[in-house]
Protein backbone atom coordinates (compact mmCIF):
# COMPACT_ATOMS: atom_id res chain seq x y z
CA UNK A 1 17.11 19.02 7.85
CA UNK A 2 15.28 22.54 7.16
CA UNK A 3 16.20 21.77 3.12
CA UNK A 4 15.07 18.36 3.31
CA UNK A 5 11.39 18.86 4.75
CA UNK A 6 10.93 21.75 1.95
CA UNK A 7 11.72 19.77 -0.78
CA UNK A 8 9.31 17.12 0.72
CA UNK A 9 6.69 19.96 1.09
CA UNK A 10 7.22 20.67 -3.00
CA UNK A 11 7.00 17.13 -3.70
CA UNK A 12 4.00 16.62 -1.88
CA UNK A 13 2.15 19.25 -3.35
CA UNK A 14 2.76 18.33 -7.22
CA UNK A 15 1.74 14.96 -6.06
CA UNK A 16 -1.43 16.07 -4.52
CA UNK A 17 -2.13 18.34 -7.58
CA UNK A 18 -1.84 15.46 -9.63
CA UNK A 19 -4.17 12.86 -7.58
CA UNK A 20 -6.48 15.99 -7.40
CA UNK A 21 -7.46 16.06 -11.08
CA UNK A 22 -8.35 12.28 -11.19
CA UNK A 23 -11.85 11.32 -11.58
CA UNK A 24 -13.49 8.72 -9.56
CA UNK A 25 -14.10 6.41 -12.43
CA UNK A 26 -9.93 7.18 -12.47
CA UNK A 27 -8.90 6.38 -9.65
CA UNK A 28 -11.19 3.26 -9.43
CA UNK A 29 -9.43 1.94 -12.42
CA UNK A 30 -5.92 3.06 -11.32
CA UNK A 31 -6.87 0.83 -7.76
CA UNK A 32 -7.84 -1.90 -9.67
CA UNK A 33 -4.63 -2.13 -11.86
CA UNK A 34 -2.44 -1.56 -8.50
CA UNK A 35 -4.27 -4.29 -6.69
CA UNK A 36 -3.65 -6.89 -9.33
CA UNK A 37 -0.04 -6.24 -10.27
CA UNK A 38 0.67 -6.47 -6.29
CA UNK A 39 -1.14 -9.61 -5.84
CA UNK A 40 0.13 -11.16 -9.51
CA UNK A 41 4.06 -9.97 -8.67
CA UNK A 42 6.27 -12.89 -8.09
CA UNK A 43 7.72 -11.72 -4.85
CA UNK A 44 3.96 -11.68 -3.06
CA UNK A 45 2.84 -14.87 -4.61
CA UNK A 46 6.65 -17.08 -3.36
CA UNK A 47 5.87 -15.26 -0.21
CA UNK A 48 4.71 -17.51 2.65
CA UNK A 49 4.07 -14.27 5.48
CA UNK A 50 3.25 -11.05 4.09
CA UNK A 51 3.07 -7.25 6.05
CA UNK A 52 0.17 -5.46 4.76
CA UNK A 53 -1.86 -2.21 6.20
CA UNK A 54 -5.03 -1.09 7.00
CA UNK A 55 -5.52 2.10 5.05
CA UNK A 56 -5.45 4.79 7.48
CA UNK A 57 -6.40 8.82 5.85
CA UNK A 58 -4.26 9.38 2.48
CA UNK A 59 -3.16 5.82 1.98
CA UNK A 60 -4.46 3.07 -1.02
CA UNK A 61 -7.05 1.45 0.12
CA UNK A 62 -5.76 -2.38 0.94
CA UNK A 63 -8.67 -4.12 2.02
CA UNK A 64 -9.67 -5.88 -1.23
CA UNK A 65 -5.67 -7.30 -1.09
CA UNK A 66 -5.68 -8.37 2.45
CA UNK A 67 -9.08 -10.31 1.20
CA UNK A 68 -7.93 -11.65 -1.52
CA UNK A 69 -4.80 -12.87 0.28
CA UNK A 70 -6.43 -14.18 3.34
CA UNK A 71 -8.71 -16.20 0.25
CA UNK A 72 -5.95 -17.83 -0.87
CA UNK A 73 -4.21 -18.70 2.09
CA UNK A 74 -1.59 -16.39 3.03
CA UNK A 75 -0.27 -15.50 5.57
CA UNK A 76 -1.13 -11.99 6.58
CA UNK A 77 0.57 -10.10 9.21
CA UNK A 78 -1.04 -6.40 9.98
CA UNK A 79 0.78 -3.23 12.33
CA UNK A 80 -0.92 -2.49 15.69
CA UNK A 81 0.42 0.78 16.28
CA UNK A 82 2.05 2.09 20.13
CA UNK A 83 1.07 5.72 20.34
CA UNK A 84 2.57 6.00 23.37
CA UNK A 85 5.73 4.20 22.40
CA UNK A 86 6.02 4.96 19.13
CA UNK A 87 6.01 1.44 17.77
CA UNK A 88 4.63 -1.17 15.59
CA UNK A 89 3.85 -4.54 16.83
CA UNK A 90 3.12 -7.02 14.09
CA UNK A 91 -0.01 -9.23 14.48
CA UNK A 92 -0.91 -12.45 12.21
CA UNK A 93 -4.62 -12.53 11.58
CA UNK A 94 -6.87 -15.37 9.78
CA UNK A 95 -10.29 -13.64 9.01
CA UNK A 96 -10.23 -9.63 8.23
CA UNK A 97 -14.17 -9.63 10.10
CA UNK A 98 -13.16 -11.30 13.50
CA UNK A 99 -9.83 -10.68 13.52
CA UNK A 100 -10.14 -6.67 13.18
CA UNK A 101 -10.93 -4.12 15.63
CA UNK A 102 -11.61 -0.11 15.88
CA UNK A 103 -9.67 1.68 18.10
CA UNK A 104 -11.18 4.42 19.71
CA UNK A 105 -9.17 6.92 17.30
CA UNK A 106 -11.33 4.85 14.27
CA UNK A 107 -8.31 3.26 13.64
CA UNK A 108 -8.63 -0.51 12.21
CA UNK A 109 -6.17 -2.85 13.99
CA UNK A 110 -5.56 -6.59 14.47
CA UNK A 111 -6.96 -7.39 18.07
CA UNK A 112 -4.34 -8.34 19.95
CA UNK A 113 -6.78 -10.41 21.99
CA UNK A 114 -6.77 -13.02 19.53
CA UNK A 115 -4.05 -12.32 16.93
CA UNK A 116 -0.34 -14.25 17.25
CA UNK A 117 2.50 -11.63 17.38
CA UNK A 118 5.08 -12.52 14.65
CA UNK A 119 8.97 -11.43 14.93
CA UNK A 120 10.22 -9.29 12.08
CA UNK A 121 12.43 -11.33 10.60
CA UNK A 122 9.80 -13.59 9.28
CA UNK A 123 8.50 -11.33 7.50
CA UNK A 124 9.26 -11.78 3.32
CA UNK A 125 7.44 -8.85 1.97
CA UNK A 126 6.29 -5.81 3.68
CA UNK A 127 3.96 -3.58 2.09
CA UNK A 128 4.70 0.25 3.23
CA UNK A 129 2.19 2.84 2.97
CA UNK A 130 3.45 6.03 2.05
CA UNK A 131 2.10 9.78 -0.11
CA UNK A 132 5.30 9.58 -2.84
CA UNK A 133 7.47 7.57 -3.76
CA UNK A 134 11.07 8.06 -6.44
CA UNK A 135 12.49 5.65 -8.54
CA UNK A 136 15.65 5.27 -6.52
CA UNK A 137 13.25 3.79 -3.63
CA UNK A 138 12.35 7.16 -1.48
CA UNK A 139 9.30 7.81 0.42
CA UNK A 140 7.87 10.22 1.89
CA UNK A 141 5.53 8.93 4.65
CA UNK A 142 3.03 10.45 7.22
CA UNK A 143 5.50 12.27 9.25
CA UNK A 144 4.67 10.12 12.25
CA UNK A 145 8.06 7.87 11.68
CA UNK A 146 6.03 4.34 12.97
CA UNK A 147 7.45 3.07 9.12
CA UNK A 148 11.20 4.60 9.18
CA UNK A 149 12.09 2.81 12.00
CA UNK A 150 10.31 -0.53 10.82
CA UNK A 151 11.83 -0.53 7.30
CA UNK A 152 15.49 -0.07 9.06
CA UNK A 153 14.55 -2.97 11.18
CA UNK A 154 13.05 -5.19 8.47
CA UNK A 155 15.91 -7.78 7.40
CA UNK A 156 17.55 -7.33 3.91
CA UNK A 157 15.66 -10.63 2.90
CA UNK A 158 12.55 -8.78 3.35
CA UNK A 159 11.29 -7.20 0.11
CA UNK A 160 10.14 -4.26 1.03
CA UNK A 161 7.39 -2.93 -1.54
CA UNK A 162 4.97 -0.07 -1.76
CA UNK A 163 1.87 0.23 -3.91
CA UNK A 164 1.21 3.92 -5.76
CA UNK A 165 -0.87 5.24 -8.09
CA UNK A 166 1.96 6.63 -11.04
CA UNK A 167 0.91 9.98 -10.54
CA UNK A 168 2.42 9.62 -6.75
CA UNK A 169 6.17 8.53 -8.24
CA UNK A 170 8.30 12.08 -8.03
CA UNK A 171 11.57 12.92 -9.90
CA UNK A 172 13.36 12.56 -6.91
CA UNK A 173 13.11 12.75 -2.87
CA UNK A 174 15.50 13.89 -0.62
CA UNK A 175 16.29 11.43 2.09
CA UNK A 176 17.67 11.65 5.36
CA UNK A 177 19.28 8.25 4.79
CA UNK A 178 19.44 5.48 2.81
CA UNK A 179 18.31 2.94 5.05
CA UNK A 180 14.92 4.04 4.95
CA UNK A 181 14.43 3.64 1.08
CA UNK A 182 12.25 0.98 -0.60
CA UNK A 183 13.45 -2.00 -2.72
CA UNK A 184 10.40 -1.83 -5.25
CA UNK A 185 7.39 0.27 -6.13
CA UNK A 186 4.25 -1.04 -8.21
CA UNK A 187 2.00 1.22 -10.02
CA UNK A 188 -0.75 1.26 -12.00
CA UNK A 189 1.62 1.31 -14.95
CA UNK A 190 4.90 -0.68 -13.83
CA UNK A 191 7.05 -2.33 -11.58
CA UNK A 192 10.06 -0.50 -10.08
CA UNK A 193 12.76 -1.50 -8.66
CA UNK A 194 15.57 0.61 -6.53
CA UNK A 195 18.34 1.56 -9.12
């Protein structure tokens, strides 16, 4: 466990190096590219509900893709997050201006007040945040485990997809198990999928 969170220490700081150096005009361009391979890749556009995020701290921004989405009719399911129970509950919302809140953490949330609550298993793709990725699906998240434990609930029908700058794609991450890894990772660059 000990060898596991230092090697996800190491990765994390060559990633952060990395995303360090990047200019704004950089990393502007590098969003751009990520936002339109996401919302041009087959699996989002034959999807009919779609799990996306509100970017919270070190996260891609998603806010121009849950836009463009709601736009063009998708469905669009977002997390409200269970401090105290340490838990996701997915919420369906219609308009990203009446349908969001901010939680008294600044945290921006679906308002359960007026958003449906969707089961996971009809979910199709589910976009997980996360700092770095690997090419055999690996992750390593915030450390707060809300996404582990969704992404081993998430049914194997679900594509389960992150977005990531290609400076944020490591050699390789140690995981604690296998049922936590992603099925595909798009970059500014490429698609990959899981080998």
């Amino acid at each position: 466990m000990n060898e596991t969170k230092s090697s996800k220490k190491s990765v994390l700081g060559e990633v952060m190096e990395k995303l360090s150096i990047l200019t704004e005009e950089e990393r502007a361009a590098k969003q751009k590219a990520v936002e339109s391979n996401f919302l041009t890749f087959a699996n989002f556009l034959e999807a009919e509900l779609v799990l996306l995020y509100i970017q919270r701290s070190s996260e891609l921004p998603t806010e121009r893709i849950i836009r463009t989405s709601l736009d063009v009719r998708k469905g669009i399911v977002l997390p409200a997050y269970s401090e105290s129970r340490h838990s996701i509950t997915l919420l369906r919302i219609n308009n990203f201006d009446s349908d969001i809140i901010k939680r008294e953490s600044d945290v921006m949330e679906p308002d359960p007040g007026v958003c449906k609550k969707i089961p996971l298993d009809q979910i199709d793709v589910a976009l997980i945040p996360g700092l770095a990725f690997d090419e055999k699906g690996g992750r390593i998240g915030f450390g707060d485990g809300f996404y582990n434990k969704l992404i081993a609930k998430l049914p194997e029908t679900t594509r389960k997809i992150a977005i990531a700058f290609e400076e944020q794609i490591a050699d390789h991450i140690q995981m604690e198990s296998r049922k936590y890894n992603l099925d595909i990772i798009i970059t500014d660059k490429r698609t990959i999928y899981k080998i």
